[in-house]
C-alpha atoms as a PDB file:
ATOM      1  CA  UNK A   1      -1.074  13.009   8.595  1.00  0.00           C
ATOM      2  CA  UNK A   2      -2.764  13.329   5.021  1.00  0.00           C
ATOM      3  CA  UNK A   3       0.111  11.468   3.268  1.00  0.00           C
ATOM      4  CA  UNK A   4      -0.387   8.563   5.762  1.00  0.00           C
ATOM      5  CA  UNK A   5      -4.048   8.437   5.045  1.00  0.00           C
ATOM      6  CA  UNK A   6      -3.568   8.368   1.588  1.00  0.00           C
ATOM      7  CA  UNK A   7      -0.602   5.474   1.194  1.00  0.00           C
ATOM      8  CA  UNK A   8      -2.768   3.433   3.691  1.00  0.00           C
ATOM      9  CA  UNK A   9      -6.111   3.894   1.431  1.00  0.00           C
ATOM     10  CA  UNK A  10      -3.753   3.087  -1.637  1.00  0.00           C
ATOM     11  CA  UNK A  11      -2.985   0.155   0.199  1.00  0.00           C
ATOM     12  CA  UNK A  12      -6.355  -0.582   1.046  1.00  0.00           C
ATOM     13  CA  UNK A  13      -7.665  -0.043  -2.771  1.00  0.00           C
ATOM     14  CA  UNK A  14      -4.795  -1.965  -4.392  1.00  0.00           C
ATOM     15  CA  UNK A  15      -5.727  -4.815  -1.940  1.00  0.00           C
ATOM     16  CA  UNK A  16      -9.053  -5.110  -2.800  1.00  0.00           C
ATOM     17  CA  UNK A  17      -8.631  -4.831  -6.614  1.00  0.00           C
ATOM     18  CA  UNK A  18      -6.198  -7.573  -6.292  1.00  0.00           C
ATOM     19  CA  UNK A  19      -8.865  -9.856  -4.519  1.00  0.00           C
ATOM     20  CA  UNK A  20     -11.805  -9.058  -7.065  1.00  0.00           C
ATOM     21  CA  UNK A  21      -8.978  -9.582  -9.969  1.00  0.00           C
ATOM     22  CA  UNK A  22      -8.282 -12.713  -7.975  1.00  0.00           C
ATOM     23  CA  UNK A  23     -11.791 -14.110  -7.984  1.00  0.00           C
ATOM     24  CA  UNK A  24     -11.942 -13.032 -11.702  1.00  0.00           C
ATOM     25  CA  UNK A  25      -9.243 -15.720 -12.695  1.00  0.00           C
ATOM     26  CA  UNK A  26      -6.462 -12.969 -12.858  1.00  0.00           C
ATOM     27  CA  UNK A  27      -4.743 -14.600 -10.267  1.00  0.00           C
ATOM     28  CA  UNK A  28      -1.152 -13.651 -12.053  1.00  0.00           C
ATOM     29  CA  UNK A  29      -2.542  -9.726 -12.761  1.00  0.00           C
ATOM     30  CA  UNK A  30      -3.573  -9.581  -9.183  1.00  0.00           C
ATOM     31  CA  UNK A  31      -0.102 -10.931  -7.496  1.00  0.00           C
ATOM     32  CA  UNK A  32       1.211  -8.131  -9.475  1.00  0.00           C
ATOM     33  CA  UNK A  33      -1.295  -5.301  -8.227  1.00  0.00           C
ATOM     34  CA  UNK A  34      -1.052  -7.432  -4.743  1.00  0.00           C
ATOM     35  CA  UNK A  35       2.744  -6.509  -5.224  1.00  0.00           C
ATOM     36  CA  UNK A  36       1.863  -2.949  -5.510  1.00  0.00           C
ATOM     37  CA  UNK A  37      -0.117  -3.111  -2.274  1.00  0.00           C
ATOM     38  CA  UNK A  38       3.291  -4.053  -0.811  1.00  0.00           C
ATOM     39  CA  UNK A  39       4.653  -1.172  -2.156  1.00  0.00           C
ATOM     40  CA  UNK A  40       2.281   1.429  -0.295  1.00  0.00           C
ATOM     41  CA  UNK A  41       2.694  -0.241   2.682  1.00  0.00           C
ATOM     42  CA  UNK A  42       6.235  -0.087   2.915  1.00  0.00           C
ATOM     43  CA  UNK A  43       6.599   3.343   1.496  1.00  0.00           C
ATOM     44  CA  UNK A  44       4.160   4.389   4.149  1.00  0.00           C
ATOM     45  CA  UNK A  45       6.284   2.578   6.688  1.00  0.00           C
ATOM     46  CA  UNK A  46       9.590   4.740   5.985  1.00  0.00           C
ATOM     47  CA  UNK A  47       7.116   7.816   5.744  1.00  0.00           C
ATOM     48  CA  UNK A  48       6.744   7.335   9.285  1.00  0.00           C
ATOM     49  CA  UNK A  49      10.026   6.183  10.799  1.00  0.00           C
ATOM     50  CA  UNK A  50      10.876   9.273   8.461  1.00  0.00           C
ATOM     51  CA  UNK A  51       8.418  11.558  10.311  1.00  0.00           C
ATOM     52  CA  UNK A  52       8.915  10.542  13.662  1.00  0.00           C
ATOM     53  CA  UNK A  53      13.017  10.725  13.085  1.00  0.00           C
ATOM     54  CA  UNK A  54      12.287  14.509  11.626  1.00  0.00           C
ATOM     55  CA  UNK A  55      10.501  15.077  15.139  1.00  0.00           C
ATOM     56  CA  UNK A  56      13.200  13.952  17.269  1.00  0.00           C
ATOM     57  CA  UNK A  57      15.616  16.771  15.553  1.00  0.00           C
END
């Protein structure tokens, strides 16, 4: 799915921005853009139990 492609590549981005920012000396900008990372990957998780409940129907 297209929507699951693009909250896992979120993920992916927001991960490594966070680990540049990280090696920057952001540290406390980059747990907050790691936090954000979290974010995608749990939205994307209740996209598909979502999905795959919306199948069952």
């Amino acid at each position: 799915m297209i929507i699951a492609r693009q909250f896992g590549f979120a993920r992916d981005q927001l991960s490594a921005v966070a680990e540049r920012m990280e090696r920057a000396g952001f540290s406390e900008l980059a747990s907050e853009v790691r936090a954000l990372a979290g974010s995608a990957q749990f939205f994307l998780g209740e996209f598909e139990r979502e999905s795959t409940q919306a199948e069952k129907v």
